[in-house]
N, C-alpha and C. Protein backbone atom coordinates (compact mmCIF):
# COMPACT_ATOMS: atom_id res chain seq x y z
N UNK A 1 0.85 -1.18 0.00
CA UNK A 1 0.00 0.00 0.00
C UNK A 1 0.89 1.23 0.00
N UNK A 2 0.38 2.54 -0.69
CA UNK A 2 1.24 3.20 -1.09
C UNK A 2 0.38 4.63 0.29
N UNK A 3 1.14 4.37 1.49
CA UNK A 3 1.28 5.49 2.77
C UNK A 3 1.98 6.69 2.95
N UNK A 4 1.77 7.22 2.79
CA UNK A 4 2.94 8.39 3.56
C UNK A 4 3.65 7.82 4.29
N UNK A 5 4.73 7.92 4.24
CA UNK A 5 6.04 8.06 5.68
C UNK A 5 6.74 8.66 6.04
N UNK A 6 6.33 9.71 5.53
CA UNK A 6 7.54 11.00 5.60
C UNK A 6 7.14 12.43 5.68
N UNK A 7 7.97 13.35 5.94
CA UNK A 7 6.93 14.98 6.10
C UNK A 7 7.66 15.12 5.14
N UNK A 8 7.84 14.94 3.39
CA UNK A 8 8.39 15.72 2.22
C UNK A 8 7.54 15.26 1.54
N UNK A 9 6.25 15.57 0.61
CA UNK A 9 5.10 14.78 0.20
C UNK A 9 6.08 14.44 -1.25
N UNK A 10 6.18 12.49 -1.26
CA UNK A 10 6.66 12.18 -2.57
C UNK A 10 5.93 12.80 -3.64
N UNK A 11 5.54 12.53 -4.89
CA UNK A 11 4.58 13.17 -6.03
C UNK A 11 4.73 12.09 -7.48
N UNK A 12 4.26 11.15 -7.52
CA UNK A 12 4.34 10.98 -8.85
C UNK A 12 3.84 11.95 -10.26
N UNK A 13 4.34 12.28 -11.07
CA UNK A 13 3.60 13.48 -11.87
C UNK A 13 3.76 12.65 -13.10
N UNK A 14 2.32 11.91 -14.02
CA UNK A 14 2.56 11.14 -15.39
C UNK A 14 1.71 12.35 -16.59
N UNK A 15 2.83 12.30 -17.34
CA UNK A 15 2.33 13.44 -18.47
C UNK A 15 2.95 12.83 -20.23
N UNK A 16 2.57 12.87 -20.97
CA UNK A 16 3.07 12.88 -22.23
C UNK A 16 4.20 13.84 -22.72
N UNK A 17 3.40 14.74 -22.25
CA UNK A 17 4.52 16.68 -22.42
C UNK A 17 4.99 17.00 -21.57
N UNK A 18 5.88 16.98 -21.90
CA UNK A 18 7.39 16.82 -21.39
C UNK A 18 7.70 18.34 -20.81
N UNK A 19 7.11 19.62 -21.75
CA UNK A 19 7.16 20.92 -21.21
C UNK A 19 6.47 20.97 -19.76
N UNK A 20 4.95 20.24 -20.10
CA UNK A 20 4.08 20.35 -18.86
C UNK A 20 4.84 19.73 -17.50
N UNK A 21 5.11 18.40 -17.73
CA UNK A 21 6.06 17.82 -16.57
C UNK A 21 6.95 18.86 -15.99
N UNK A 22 7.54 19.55 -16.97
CA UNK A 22 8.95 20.09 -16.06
C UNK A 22 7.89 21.35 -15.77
N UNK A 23 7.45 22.10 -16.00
CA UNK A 23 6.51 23.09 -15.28
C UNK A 23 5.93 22.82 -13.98
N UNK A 24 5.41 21.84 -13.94
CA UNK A 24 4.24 21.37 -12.82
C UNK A 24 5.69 20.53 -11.85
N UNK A 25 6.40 20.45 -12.53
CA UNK A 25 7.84 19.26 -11.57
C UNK A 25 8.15 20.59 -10.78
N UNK A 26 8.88 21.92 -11.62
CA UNK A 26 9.18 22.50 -10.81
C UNK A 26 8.00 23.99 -9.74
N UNK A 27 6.99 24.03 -10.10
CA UNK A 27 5.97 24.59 -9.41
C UNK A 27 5.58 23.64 -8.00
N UNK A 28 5.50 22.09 -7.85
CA UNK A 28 5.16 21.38 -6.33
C UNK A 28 6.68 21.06 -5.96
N UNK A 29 7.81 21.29 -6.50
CA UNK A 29 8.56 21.20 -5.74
C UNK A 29 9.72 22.94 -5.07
N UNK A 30 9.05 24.19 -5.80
CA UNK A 30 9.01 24.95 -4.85
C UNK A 30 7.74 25.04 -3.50
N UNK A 31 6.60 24.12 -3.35
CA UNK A 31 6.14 24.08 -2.27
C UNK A 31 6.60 22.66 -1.29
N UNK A 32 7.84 22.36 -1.88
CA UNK A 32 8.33 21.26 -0.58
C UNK A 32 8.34 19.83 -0.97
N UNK A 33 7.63 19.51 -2.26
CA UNK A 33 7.44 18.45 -2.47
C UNK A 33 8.80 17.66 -3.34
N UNK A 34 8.78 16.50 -3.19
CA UNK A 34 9.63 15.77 -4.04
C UNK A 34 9.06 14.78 -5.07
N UNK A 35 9.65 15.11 -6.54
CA UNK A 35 8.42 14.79 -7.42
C UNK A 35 9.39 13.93 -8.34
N UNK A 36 8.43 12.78 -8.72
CA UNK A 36 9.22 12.10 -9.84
C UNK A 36 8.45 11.98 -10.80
N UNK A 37 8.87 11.75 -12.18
CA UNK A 37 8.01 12.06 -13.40
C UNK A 37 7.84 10.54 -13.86
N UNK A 38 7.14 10.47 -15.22
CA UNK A 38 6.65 9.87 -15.73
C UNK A 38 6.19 10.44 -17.14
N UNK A 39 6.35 9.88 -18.33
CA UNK A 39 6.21 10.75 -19.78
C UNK A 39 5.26 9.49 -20.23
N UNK A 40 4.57 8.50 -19.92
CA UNK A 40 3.46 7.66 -20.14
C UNK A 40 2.68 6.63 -18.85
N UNK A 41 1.83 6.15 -19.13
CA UNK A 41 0.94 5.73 -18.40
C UNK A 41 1.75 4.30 -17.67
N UNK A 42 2.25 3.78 -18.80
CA UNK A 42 2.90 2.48 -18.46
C UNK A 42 3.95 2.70 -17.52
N UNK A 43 4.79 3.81 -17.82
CA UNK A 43 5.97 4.50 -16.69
C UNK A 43 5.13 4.94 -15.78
N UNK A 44 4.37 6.02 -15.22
CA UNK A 44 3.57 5.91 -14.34
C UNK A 44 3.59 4.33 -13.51
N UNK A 45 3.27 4.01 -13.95
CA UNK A 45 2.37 2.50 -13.33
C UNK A 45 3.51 1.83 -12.87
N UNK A 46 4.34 1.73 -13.64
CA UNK A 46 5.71 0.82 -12.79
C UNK A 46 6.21 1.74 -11.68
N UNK A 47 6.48 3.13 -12.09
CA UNK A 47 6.94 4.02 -10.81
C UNK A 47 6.19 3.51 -9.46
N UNK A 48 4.43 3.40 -9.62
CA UNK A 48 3.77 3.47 -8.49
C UNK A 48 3.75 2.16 -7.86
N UNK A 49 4.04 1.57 -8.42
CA UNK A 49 4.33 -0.38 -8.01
C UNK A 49 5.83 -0.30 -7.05
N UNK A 50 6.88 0.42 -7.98
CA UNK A 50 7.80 0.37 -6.94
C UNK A 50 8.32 1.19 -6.16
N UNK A 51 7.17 2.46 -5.94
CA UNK A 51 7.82 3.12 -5.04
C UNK A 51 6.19 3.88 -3.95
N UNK A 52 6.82 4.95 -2.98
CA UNK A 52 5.80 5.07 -2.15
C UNK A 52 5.06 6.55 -2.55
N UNK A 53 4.28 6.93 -2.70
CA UNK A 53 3.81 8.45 -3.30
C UNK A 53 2.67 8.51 -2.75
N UNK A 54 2.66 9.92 -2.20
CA UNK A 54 1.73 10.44 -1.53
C UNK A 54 0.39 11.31 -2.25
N UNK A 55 0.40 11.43 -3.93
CA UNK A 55 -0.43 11.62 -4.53
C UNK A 55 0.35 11.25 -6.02
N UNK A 56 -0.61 11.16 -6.83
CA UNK A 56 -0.40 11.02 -7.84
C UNK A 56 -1.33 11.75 -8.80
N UNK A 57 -0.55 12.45 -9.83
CA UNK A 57 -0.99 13.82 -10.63
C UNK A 57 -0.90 12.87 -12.19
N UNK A 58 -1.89 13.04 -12.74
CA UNK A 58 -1.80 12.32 -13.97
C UNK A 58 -2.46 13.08 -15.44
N UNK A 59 -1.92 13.20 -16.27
CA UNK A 59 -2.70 13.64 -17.90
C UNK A 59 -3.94 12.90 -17.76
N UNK A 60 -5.03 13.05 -18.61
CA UNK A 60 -5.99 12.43 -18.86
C UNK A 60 -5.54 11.71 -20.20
N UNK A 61 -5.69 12.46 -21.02
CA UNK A 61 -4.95 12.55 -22.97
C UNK A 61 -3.67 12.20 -23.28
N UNK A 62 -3.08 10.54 -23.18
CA UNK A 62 -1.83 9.95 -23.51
C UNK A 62 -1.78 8.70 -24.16
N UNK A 63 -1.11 8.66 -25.06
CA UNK A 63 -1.22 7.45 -25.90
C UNK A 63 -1.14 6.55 -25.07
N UNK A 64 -1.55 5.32 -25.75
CA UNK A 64 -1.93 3.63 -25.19
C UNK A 64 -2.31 3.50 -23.54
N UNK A 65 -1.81 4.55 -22.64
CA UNK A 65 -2.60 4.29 -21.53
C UNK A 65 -3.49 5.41 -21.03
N UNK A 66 -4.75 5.89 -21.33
CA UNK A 66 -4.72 7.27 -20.92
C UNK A 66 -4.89 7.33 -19.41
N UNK A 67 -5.08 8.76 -18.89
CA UNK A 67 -5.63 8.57 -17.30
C UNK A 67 -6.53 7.73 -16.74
N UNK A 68 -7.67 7.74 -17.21
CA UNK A 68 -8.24 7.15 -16.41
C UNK A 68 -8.15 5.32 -16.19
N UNK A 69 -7.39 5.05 -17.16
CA UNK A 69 -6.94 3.79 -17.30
C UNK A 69 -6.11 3.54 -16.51
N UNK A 70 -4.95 4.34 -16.06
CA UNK A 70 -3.92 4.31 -15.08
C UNK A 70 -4.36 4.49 -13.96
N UNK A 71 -6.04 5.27 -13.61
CA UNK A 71 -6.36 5.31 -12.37
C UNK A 71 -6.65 4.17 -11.95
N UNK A 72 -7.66 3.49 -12.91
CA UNK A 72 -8.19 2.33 -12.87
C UNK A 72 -6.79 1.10 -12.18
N UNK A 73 -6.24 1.04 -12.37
CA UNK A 73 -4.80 0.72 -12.55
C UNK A 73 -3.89 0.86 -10.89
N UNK A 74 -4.15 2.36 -10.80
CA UNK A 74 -3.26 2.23 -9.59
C UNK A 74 -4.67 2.17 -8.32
N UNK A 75 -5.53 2.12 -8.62
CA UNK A 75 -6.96 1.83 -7.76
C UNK A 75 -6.98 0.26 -7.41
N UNK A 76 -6.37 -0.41 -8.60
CA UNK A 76 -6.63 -1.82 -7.82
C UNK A 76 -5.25 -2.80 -7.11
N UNK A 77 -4.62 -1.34 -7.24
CA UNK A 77 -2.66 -1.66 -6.12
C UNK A 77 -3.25 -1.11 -5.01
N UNK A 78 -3.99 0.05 -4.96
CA UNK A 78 -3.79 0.61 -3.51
C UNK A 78 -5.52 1.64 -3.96
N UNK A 79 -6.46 0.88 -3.49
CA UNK A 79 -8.05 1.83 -3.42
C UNK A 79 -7.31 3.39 -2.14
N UNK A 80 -6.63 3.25 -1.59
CA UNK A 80 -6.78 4.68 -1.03
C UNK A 80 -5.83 5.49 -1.64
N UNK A 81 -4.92 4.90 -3.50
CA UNK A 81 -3.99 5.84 -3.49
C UNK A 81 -5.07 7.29 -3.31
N UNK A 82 -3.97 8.70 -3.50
CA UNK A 82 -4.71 9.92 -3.73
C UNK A 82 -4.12 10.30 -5.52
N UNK A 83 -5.22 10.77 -6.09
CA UNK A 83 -5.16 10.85 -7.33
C UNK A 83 -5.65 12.15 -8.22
N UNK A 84 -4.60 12.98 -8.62
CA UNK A 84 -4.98 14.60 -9.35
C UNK A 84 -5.44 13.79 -10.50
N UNK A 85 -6.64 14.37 -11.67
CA UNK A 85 -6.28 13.87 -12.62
C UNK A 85 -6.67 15.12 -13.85
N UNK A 86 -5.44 15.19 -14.25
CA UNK A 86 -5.73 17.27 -15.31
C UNK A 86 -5.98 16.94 -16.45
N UNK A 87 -6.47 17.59 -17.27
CA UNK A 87 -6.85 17.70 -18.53
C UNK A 87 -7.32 18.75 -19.20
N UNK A 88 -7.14 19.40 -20.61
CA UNK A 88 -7.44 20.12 -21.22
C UNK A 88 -8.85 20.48 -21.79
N UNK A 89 -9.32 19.10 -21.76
CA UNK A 89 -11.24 19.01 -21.99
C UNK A 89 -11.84 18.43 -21.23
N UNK A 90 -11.56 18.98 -19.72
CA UNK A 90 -12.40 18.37 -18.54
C UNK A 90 -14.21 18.95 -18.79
N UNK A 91 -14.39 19.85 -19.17
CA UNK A 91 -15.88 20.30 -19.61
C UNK A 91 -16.49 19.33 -20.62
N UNK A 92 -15.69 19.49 -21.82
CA UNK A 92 -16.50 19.07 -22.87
C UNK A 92 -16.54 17.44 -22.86
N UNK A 93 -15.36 16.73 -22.02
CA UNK A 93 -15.92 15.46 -21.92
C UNK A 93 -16.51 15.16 -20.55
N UNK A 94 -16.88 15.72 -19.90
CA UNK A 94 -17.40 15.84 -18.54
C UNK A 94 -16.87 15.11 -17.65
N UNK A 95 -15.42 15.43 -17.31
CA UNK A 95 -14.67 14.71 -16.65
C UNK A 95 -15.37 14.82 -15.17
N UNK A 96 -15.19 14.00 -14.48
CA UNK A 96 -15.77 14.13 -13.00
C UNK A 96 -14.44 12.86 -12.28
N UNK A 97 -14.38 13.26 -10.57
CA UNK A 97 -13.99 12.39 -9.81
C UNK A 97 -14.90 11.10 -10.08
N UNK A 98 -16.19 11.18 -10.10
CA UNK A 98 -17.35 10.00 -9.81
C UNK A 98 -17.42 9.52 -11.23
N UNK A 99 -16.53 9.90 -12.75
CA UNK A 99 -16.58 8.99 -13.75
C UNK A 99 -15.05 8.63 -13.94
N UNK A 100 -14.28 9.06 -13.26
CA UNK A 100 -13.10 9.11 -13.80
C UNK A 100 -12.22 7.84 -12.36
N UNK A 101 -12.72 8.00 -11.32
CA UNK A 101 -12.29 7.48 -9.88
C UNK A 101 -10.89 8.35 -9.20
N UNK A 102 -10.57 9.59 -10.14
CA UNK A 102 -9.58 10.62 -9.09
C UNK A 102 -10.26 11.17 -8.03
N UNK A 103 -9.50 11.37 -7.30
CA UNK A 103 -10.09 12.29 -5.66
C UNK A 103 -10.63 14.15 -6.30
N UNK A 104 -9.64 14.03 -7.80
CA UNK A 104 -10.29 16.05 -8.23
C UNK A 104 -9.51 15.08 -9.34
N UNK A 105 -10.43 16.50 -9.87
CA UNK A 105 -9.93 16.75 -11.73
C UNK A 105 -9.76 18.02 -11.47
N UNK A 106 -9.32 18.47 -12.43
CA UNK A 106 -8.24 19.82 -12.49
C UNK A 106 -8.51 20.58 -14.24
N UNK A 107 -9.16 20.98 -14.37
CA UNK A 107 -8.42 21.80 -16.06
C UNK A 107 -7.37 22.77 -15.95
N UNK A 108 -6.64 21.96 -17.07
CA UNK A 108 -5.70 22.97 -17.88
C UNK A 108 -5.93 24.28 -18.10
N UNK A 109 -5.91 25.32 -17.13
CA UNK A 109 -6.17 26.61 -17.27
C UNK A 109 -4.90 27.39 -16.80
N UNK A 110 -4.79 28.65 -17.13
CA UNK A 110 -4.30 29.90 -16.45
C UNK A 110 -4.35 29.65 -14.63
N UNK A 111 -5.61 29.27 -14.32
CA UNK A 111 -5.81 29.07 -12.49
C UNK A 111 -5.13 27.39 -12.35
N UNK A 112 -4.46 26.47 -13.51
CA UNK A 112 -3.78 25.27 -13.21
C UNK A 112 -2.74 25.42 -11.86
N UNK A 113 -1.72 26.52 -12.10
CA UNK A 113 -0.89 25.82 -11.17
C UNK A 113 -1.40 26.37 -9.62
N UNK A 114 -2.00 27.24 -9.26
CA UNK A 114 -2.63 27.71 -7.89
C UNK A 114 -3.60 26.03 -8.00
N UNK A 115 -4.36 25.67 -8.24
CA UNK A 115 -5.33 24.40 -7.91
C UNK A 115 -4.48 23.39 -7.70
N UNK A 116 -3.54 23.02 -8.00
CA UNK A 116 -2.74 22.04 -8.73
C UNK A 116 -1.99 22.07 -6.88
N UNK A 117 -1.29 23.35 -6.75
CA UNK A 117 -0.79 23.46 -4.96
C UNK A 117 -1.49 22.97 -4.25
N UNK A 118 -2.78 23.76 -4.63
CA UNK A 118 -3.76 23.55 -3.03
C UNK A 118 -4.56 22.44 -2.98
N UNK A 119 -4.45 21.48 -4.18
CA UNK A 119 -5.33 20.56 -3.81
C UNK A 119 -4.10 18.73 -3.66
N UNK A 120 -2.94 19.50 -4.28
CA UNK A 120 -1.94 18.70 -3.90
C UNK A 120 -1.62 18.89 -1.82
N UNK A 121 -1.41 20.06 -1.37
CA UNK A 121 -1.42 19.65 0.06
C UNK A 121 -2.86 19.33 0.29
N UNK A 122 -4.17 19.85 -0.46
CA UNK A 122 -5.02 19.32 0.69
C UNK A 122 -5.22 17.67 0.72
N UNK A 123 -4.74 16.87 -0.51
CA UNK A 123 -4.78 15.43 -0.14
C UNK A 123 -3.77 15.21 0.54
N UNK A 124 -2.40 15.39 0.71
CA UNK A 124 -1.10 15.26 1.49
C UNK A 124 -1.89 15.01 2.74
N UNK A 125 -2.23 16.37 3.11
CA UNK A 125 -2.95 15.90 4.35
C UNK A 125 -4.26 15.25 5.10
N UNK A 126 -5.16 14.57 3.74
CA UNK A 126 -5.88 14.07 4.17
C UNK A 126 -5.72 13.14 4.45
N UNK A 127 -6.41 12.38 5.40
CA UNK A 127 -6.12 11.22 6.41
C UNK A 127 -6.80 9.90 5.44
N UNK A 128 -5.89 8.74 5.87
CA UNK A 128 -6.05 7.80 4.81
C UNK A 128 -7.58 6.74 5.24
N UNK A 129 -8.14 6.96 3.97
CA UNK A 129 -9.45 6.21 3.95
C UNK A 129 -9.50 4.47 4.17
N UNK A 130 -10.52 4.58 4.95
CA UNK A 130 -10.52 3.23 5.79
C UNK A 130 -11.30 2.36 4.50
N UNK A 131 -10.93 0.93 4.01
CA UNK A 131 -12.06 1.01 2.79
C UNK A 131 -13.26 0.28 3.94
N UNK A 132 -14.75 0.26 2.76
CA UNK A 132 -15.76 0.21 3.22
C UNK A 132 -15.73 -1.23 4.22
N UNK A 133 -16.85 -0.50 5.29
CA UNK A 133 -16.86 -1.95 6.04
C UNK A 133 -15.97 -2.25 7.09
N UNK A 134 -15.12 -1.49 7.16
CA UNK A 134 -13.76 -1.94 8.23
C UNK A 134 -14.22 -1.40 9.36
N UNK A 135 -14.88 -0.43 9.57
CA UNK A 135 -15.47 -0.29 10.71
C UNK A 135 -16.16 -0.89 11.68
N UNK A 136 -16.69 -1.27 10.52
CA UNK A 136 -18.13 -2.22 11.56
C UNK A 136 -17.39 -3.56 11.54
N UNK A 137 -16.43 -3.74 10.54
CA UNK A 137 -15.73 -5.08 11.37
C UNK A 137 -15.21 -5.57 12.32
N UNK A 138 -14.35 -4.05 12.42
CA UNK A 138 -13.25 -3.71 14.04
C UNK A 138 -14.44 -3.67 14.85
N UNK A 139 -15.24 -2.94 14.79
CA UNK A 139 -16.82 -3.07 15.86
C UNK A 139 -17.03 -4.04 16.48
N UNK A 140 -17.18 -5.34 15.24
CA UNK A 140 -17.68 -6.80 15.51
C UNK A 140 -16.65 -7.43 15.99
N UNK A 141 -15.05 -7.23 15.81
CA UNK A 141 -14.14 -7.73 16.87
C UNK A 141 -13.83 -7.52 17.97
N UNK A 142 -14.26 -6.15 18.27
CA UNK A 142 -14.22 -6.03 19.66
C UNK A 142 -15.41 -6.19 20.48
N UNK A 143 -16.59 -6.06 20.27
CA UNK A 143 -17.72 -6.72 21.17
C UNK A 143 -17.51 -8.25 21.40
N UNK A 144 -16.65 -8.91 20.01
CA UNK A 144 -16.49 -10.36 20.48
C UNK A 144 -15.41 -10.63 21.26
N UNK A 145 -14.52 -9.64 21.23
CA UNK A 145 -13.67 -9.76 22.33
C UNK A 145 -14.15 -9.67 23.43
N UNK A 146 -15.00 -8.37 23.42
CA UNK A 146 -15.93 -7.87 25.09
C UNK A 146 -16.45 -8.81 25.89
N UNK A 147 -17.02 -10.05 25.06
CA UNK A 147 -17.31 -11.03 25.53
C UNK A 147 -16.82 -12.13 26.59
């Protein structure tokens, strides 16, 4: 499972454009972060298998793997990774968290790299999701312990 362990938020960043990468590489790592790239979906995907990242920022629009395929992808290594996912036609194809399975979508705008900060620390620091059901399981183990 891919956790935080550290106060320097890792960053996987998977992009095709290579301009965009080094833009967005060096914009979260003047706010502290340490970021490693990715120029396709398939690189992406091996990065996140072997290493630990505290969000992951992804293109939508990339040959043979696009985003949401790679979400799909790193969703069934780790359901609580955290997941940006940007794109240039988030309107016109009606990108959403609830069709896409990222935590935000993001457009490619002028307001990209301010959203891109603040919604990169606000998952950093969100607290990691329990998946469904674990609650009431730990519940049911401890009343049977109570016993």
């Amino acid at each position: 499972m891919n956790t935080p362990t550290h106060s320097t938020p890792n960053i996987l960043l998977v992009d095709d454009n290579r301009d965009g990468l080094l833009v967005r590489r060096c914009l979260l790592e003047e706010i502290g972060c340490c970021v490693q790239i990715a120029v396709n979906g398939e690189e992406g995907l091996k990065l996140f298998q072997a290493g630990k990242f505290d969000v992951v920022v992804t293109d939508y629009r990339m040959p043979r793997m696009d985003g949401r395929e790679l979400i799909q992808r790193i969703r069934a290594l780790d359901p609580n990774a955290r997941i940006i996912l940007l794109s240039g036609f988030v309107e016109p194809l009606g990108l959403t968290e609830q069709n896409t399975g990222a935590d935000a979508v993001l457009s490619k705008s002028a307001n990209e790299p301010a959203h891109l900060m603040r919604t990169v620390k606000r998952l950093v620091n969100r607290p990691v999701r329990k998946p469904p059901g674990s609650q009431k399981d730990h519940q049911a183990r401890a009343s049977a312990i109570g016993r």
